[in-house]
Protein backbone atom coordinates (compact mmCIF):
# COMPACT_ATOMS: atom_id res chain seq x y z
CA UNK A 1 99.00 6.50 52.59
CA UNK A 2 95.64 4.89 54.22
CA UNK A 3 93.27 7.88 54.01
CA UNK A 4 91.95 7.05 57.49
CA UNK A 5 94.74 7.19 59.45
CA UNK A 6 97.47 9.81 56.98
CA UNK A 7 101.01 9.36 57.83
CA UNK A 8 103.98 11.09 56.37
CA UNK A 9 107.15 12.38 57.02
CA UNK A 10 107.87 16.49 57.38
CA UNK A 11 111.13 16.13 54.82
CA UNK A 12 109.88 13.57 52.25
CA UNK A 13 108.95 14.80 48.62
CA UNK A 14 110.38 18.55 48.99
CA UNK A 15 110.82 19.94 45.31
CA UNK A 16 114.38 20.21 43.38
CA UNK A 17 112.74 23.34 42.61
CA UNK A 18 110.83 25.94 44.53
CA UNK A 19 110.19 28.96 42.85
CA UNK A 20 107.50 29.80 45.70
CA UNK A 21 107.05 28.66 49.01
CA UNK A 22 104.79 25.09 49.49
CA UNK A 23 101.96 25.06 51.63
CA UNK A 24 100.60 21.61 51.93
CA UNK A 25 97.53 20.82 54.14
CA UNK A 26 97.77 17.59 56.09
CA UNK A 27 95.46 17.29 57.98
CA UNK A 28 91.99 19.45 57.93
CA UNK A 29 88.56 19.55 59.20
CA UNK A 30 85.81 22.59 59.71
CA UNK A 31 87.79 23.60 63.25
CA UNK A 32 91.25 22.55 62.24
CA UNK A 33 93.96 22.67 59.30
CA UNK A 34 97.73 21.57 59.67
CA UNK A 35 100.04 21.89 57.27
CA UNK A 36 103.64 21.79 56.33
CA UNK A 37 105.34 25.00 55.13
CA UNK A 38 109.09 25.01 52.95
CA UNK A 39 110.21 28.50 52.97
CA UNK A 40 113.39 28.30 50.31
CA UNK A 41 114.74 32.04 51.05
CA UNK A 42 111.32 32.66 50.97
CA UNK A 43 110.01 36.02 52.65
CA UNK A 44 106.71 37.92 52.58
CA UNK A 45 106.20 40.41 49.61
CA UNK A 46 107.37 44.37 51.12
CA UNK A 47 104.73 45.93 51.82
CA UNK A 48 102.24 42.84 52.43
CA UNK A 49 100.85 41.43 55.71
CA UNK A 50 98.61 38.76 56.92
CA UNK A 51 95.86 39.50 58.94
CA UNK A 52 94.04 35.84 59.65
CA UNK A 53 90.93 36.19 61.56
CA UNK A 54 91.66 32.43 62.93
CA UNK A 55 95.02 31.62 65.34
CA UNK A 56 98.11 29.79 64.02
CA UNK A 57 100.42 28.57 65.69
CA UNK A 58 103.69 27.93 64.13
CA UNK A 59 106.73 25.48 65.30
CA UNK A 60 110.26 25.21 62.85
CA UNK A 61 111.79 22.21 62.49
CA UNK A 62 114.30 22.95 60.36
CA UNK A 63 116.12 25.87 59.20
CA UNK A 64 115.37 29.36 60.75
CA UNK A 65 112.62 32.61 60.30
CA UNK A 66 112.50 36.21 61.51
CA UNK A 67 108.59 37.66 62.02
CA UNK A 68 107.44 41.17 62.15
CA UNK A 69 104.22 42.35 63.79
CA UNK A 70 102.91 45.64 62.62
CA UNK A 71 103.49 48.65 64.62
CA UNK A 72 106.08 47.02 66.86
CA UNK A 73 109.85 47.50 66.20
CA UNK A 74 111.15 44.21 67.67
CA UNK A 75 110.63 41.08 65.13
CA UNK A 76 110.83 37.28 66.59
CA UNK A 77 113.77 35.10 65.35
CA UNK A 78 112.33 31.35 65.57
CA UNK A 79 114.99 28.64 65.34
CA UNK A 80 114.67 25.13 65.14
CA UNK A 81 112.45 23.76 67.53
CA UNK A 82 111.04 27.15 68.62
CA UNK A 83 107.06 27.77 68.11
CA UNK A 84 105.13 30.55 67.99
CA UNK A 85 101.55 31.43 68.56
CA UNK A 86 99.99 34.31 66.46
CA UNK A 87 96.24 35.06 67.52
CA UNK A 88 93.63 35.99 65.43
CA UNK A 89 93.81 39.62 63.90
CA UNK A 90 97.53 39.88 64.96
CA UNK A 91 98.75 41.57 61.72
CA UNK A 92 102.34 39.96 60.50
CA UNK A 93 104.87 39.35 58.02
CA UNK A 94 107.88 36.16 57.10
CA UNK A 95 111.34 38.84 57.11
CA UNK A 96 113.35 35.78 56.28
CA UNK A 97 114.30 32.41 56.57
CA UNK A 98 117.28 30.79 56.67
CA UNK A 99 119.58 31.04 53.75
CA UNK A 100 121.75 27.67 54.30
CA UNK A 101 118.84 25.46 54.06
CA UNK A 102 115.21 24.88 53.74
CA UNK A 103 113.22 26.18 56.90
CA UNK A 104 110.08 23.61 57.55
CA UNK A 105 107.35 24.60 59.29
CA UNK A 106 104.53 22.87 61.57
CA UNK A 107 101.33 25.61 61.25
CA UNK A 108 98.32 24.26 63.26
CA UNK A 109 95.54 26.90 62.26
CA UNK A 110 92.84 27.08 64.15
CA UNK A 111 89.73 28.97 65.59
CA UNK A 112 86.18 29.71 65.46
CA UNK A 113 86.76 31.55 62.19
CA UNK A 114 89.11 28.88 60.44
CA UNK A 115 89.15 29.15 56.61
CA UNK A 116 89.69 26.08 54.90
């Protein structure tokens, strides 16, 4: 891969095994990050939630995810090809993701307050 111009594909080099989920960074600077997700059945721990004080949006490519906001009964079922934006501060949580196959994410993270 030439450092200066990074080129990929989204389902290349996903693990036999995957014990947790993979978060890979792509592509990154002081404003931006984008990364691949592989959720394997992979769901956020009961009781936690992320609270990022940057926005991310989110697209699937594969596979399939339900997302919870706190405080708010109805969750968000993302199938492939469906994206999501998630602003800064919105508190959230991964229910689950599909159990047939691996669900791929596109998160673009961005913001004022990105943490690299």
């Amino acid at each position: 891969m030439n450092k200066n111009h990074p080129q990929g594909n989204m389902f290349a080099n996903i693990p036999q095994e995957l014990p947790d989920e993979l978060f890979e960074t792509l592509v990154s600077n002081q404003q931006l990050r984008i990364e691949r997700i592989v959720s394997r059945q992979h769901v956020t721990a009961e009781g936690d939630w992320y609270d990022q004080a940057w926005d991310e949006w989110v697209l699937v490519l594969q596979g399939c995810a339900e997302i919870a906001y706190q405080h708010q009964q109805a969750t968000i079922v993302l199938d492939k090809g469906d994206y999501l934006l998630i602003p800064a501060h919105t508190v959230h949580r991964v229910l689950s993701t599909s159990a047939y196959e691996d669900t791929v994410w596109l998160a673009v993270h961005f913001g004022k307050n990105q943490s690299l």
